[in-house]
PDB file of N, CA and C in Angstrom:
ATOM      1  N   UNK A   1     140.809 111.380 153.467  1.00  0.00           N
ATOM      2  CA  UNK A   1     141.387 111.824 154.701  1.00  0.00           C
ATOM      3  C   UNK A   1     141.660 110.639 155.601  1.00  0.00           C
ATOM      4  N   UNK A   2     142.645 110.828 156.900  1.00  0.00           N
ATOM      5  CA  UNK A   2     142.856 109.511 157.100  1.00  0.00           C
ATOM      6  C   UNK A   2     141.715 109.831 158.430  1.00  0.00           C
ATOM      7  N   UNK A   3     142.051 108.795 159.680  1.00  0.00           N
ATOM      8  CA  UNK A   3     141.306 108.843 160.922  1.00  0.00           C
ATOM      9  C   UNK A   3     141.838 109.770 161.874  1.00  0.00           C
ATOM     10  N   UNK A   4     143.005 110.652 161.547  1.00  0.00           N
ATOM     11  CA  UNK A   4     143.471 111.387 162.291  1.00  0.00           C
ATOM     12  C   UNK A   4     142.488 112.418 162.851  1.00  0.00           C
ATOM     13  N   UNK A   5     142.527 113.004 164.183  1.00  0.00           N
ATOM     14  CA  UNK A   5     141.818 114.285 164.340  1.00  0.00           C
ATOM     15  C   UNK A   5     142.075 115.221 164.204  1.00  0.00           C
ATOM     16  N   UNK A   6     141.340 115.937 163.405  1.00  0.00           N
ATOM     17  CA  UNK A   6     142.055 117.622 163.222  1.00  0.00           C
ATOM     18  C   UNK A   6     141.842 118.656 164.207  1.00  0.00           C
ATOM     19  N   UNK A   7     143.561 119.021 164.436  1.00  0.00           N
ATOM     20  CA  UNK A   7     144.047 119.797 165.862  1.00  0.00           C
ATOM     21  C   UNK A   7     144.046 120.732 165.042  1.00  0.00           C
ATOM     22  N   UNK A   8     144.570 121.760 166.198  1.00  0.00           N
ATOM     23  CA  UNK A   8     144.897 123.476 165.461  1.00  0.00           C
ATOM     24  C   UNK A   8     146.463 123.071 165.157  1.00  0.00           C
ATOM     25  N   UNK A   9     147.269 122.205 165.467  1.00  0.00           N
ATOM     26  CA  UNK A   9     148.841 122.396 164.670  1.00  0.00           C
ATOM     27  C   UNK A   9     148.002 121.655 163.199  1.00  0.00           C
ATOM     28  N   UNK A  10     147.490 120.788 163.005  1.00  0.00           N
ATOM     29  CA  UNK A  10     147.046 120.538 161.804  1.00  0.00           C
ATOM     30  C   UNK A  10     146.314 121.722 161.021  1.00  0.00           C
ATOM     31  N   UNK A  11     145.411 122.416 160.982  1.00  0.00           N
ATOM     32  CA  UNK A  11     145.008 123.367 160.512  1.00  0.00           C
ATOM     33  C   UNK A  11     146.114 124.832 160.706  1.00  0.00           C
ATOM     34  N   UNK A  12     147.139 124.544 161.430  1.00  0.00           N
ATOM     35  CA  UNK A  12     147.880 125.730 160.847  1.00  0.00           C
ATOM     36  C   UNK A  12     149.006 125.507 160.027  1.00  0.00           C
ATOM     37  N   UNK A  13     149.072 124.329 160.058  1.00  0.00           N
ATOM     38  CA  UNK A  13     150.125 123.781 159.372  1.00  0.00           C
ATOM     39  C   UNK A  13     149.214 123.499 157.500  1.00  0.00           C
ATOM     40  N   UNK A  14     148.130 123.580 157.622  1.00  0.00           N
ATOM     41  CA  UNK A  14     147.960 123.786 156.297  1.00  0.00           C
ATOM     42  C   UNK A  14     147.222 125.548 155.842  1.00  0.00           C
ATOM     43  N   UNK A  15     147.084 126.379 156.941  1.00  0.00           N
ATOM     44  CA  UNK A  15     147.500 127.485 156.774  1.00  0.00           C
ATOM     45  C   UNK A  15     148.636 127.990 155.849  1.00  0.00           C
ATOM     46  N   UNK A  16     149.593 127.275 156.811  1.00  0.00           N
ATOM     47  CA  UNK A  16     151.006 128.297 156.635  1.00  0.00           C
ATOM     48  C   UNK A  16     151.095 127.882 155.469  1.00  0.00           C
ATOM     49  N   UNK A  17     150.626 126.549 154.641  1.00  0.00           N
ATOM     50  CA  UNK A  17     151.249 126.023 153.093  1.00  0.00           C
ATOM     51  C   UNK A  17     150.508 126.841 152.098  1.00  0.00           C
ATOM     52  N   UNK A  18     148.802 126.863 152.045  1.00  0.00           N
ATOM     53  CA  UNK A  18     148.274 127.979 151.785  1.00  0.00           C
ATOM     54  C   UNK A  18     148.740 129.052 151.952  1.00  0.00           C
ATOM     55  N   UNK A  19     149.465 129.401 152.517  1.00  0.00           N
ATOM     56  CA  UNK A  19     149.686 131.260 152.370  1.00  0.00           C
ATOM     57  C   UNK A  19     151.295 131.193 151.705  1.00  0.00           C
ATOM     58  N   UNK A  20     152.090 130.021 152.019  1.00  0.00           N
ATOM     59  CA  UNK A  20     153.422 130.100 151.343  1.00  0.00           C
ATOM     60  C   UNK A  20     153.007 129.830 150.163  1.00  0.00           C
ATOM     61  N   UNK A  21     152.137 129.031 149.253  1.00  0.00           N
ATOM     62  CA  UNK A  21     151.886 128.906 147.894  1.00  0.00           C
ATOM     63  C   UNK A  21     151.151 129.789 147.273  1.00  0.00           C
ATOM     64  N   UNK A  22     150.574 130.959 148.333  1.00  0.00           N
ATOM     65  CA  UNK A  22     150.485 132.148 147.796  1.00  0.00           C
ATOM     66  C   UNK A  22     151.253 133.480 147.827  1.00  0.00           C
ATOM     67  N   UNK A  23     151.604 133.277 148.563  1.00  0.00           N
ATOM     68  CA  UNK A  23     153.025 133.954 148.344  1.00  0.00           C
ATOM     69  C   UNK A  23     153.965 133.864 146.985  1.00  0.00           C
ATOM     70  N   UNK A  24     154.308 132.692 146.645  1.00  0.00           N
ATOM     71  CA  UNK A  24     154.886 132.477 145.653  1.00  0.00           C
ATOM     72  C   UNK A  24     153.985 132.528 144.345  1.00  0.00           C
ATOM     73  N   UNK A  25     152.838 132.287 144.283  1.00  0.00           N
ATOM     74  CA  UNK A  25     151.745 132.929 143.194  1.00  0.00           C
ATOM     75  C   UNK A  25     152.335 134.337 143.071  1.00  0.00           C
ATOM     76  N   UNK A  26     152.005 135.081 144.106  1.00  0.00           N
ATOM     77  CA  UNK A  26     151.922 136.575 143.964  1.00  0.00           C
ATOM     78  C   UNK A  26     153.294 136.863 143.597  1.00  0.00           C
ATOM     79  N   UNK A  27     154.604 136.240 143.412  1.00  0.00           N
ATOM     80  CA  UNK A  27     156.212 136.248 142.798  1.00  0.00           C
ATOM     81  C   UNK A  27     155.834 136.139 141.551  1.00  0.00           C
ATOM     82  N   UNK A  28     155.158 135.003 141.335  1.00  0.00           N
ATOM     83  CA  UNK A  28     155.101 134.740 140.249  1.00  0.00           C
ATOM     84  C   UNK A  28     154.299 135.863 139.158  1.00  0.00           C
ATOM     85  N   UNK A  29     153.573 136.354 139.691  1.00  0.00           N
ATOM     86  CA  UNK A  29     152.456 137.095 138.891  1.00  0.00           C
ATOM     87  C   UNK A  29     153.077 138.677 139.003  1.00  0.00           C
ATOM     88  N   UNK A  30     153.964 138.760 140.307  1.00  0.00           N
ATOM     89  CA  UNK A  30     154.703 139.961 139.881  1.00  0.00           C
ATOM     90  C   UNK A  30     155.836 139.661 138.740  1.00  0.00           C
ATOM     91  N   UNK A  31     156.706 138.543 138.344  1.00  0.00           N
ATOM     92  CA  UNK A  31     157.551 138.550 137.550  1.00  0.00           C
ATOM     93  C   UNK A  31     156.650 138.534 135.775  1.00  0.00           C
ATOM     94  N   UNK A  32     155.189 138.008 136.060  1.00  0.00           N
ATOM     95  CA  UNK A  32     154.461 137.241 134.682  1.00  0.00           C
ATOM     96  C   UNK A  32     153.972 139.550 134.179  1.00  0.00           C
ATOM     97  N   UNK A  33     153.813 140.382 135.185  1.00  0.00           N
ATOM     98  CA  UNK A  33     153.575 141.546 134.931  1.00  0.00           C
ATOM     99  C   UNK A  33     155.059 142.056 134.526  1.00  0.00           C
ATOM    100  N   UNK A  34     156.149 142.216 134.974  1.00  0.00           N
ATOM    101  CA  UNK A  34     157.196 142.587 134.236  1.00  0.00           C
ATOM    102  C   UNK A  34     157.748 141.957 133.015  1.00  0.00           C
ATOM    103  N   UNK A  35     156.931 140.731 132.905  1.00  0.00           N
ATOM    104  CA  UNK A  35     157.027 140.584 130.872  1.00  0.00           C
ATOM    105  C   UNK A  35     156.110 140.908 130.450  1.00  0.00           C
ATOM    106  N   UNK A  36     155.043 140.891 131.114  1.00  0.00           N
ATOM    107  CA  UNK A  36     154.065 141.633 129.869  1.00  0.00           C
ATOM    108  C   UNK A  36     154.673 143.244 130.034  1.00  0.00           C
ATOM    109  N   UNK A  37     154.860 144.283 130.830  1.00  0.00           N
ATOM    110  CA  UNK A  37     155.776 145.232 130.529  1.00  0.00           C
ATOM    111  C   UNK A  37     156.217 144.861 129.687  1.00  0.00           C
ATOM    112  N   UNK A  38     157.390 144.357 129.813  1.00  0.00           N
ATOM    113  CA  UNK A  38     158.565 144.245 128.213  1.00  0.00           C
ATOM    114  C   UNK A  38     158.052 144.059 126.962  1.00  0.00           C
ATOM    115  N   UNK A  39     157.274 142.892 127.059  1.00  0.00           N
ATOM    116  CA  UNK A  39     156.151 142.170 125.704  1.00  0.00           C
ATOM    117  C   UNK A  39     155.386 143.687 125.115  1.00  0.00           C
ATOM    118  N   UNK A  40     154.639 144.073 125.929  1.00  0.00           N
ATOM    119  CA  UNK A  40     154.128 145.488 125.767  1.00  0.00           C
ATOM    120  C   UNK A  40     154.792 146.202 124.759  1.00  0.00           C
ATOM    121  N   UNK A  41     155.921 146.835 125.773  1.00  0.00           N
ATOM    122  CA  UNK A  41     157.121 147.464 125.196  1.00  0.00           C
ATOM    123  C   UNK A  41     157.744 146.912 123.511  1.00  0.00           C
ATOM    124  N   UNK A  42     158.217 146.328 123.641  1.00  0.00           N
ATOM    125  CA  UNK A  42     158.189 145.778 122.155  1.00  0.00           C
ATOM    126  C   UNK A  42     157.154 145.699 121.106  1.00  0.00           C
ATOM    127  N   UNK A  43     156.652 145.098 121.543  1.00  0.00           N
ATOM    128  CA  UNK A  43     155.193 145.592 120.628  1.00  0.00           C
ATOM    129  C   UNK A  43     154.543 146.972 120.084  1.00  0.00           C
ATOM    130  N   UNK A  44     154.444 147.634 121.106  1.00  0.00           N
ATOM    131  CA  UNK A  44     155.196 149.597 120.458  1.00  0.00           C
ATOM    132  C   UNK A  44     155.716 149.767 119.692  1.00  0.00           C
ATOM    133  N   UNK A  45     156.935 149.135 120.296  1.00  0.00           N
ATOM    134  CA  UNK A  45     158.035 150.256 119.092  1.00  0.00           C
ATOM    135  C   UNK A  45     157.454 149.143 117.705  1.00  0.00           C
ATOM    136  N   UNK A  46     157.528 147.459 117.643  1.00  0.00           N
ATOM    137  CA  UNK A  46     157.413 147.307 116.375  1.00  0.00           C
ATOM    138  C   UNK A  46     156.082 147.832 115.812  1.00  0.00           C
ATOM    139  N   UNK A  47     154.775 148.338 116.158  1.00  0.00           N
ATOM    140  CA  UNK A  47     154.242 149.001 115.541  1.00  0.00           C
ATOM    141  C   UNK A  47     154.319 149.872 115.182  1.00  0.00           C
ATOM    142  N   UNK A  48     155.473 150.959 115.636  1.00  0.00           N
ATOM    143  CA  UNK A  48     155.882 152.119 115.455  1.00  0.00           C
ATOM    144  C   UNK A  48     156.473 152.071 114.230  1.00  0.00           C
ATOM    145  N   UNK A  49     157.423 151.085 113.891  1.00  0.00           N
ATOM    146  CA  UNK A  49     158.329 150.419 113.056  1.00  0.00           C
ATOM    147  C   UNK A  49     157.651 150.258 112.098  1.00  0.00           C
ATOM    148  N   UNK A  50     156.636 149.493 112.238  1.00  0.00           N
ATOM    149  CA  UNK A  50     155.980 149.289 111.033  1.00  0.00           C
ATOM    150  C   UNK A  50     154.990 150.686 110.051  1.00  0.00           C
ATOM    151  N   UNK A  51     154.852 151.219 111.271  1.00  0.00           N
ATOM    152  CA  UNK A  51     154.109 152.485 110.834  1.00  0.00           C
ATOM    153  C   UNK A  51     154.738 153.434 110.252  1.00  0.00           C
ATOM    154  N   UNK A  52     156.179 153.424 110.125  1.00  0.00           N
ATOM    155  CA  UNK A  52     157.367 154.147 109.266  1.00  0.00           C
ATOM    156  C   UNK A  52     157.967 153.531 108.329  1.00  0.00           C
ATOM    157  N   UNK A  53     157.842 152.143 108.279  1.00  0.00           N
ATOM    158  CA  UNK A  53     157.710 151.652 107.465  1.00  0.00           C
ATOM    159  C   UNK A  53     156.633 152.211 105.931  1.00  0.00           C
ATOM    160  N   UNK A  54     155.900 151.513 106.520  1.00  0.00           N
ATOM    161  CA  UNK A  54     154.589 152.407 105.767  1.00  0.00           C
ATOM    162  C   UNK A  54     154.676 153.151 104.806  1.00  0.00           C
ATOM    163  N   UNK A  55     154.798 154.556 106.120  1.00  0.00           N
ATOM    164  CA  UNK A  55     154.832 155.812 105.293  1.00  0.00           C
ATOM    165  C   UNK A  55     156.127 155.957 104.580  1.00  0.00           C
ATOM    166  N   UNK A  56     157.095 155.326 104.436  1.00  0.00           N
ATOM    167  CA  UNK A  56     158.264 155.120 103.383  1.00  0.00           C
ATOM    168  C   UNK A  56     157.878 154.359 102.268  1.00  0.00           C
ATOM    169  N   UNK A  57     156.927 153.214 102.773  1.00  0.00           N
ATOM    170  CA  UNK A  57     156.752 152.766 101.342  1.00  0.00           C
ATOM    171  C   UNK A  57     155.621 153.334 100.555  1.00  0.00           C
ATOM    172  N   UNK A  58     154.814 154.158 101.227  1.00  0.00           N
ATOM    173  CA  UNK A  58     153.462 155.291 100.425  1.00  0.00           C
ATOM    174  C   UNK A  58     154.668 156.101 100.156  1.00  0.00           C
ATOM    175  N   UNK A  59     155.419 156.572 100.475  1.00  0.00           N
ATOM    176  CA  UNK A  59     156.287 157.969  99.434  1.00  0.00           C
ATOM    177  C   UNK A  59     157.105 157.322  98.773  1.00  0.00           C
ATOM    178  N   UNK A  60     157.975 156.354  98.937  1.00  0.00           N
ATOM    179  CA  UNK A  60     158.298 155.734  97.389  1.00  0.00           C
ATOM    180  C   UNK A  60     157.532 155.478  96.122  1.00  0.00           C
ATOM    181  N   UNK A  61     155.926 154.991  96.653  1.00  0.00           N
ATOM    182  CA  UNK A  61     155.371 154.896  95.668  1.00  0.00           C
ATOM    183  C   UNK A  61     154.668 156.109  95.140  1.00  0.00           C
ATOM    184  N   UNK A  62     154.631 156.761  95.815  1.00  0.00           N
ATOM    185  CA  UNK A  62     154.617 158.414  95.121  1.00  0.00           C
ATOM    186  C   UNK A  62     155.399 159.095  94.057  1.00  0.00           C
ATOM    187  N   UNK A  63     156.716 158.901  94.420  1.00  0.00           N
ATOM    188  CA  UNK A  63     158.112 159.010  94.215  1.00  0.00           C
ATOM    189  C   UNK A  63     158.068 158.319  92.647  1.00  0.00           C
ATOM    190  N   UNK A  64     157.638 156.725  92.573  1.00  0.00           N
ATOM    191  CA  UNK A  64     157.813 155.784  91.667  1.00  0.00           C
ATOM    192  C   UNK A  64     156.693 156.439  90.644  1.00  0.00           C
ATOM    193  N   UNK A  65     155.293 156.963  90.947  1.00  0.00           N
ATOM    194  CA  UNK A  65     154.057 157.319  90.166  1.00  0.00           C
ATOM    195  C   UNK A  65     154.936 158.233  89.396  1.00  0.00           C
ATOM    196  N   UNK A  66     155.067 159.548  90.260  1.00  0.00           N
ATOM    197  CA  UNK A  66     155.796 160.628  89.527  1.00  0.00           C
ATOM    198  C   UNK A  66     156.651 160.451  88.479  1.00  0.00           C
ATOM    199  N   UNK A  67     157.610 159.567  88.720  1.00  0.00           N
ATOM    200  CA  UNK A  67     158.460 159.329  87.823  1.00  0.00           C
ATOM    201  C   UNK A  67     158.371 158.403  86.236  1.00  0.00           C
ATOM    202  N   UNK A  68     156.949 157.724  86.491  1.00  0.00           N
ATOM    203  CA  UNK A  68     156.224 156.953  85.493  1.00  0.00           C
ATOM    204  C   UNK A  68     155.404 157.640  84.648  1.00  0.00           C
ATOM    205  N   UNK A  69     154.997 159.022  84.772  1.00  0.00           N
ATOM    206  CA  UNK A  69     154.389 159.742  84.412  1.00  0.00           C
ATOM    207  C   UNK A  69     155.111 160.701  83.818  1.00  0.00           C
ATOM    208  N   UNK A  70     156.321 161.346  84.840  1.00  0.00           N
ATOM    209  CA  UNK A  70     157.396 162.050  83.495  1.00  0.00           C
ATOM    210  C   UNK A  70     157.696 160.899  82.457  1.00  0.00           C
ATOM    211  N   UNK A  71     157.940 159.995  82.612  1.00  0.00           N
ATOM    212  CA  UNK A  71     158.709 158.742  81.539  1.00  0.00           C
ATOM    213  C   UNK A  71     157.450 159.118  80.552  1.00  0.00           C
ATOM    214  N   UNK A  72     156.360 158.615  81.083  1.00  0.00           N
ATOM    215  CA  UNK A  72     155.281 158.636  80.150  1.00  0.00           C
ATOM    216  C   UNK A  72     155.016 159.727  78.888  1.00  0.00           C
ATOM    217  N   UNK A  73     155.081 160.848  79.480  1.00  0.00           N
ATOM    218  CA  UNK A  73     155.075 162.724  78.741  1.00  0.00           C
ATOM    219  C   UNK A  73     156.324 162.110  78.121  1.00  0.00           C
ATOM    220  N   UNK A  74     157.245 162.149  78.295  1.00  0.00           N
ATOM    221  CA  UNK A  74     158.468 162.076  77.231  1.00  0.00           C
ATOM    222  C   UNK A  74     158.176 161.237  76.220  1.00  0.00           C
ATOM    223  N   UNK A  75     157.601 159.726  76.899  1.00  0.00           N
ATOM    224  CA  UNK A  75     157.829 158.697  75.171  1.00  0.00           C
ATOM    225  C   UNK A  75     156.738 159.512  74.328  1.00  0.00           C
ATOM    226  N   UNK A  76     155.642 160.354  75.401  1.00  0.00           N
ATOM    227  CA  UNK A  76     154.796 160.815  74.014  1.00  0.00           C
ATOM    228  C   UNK A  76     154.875 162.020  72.997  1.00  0.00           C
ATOM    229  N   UNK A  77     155.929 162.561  73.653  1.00  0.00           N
ATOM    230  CA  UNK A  77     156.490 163.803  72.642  1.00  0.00           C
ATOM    231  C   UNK A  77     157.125 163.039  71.770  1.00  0.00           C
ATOM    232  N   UNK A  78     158.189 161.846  72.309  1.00  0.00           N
ATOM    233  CA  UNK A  78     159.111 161.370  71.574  1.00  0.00           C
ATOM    234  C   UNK A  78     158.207 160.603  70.290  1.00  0.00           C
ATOM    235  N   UNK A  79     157.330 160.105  70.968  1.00  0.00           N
ATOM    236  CA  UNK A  79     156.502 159.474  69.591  1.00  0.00           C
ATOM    237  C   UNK A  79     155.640 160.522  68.681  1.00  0.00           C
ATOM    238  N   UNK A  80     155.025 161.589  69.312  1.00  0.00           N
ATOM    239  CA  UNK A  80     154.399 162.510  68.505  1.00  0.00           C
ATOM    240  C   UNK A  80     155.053 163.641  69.005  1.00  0.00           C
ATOM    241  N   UNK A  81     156.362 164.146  67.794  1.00  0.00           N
ATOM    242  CA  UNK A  81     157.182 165.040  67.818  1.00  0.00           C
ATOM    243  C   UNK A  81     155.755 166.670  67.310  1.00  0.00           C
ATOM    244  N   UNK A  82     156.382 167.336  67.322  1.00  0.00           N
ATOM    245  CA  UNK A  82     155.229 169.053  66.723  1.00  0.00           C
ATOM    246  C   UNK A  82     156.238 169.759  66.365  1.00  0.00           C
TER     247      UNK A  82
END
């Protein structure tokens, strides 16, 4: 600090900078909450996405069993005809 004496224009003058650099915090932290909104938001749906995903690829492979199993019954008639 220097030798100056501290007046009240000095202490309000570092008031007012304190409260303008919070001010602009609180901009800031309202804009840093409307991306996490969005961030949020996205993150949803791609779990959603992925979760239909999923269940498309469990019924294909349902789909794929079934169909490995008729194949199967056929080569074995075809190999042991009656």
């Amino acid at each position: 600090m220097t030798d100056q004496p501290i007046t009240l224009e000095f202490l309000a003058r570092q008031q007012q900078r304190l409260l303008d650099e919070m001010g602009s915090m609180r901009d800031e932290m309202g804009t840093m909450r409307d991306d996490m909104q969005v961030l949020t938001a996205m993150v949803m749906r791609l779990d959603g996405t992925v979760g239909l995903v999923l269940t498309e690829l469990r019924t294909m492979h349902s789909q794929h069993q079934r169909l490995a199993n008729r194949v199967r019954r056929l080569e074995e008639r075809h190999d042991n005809p009656t």
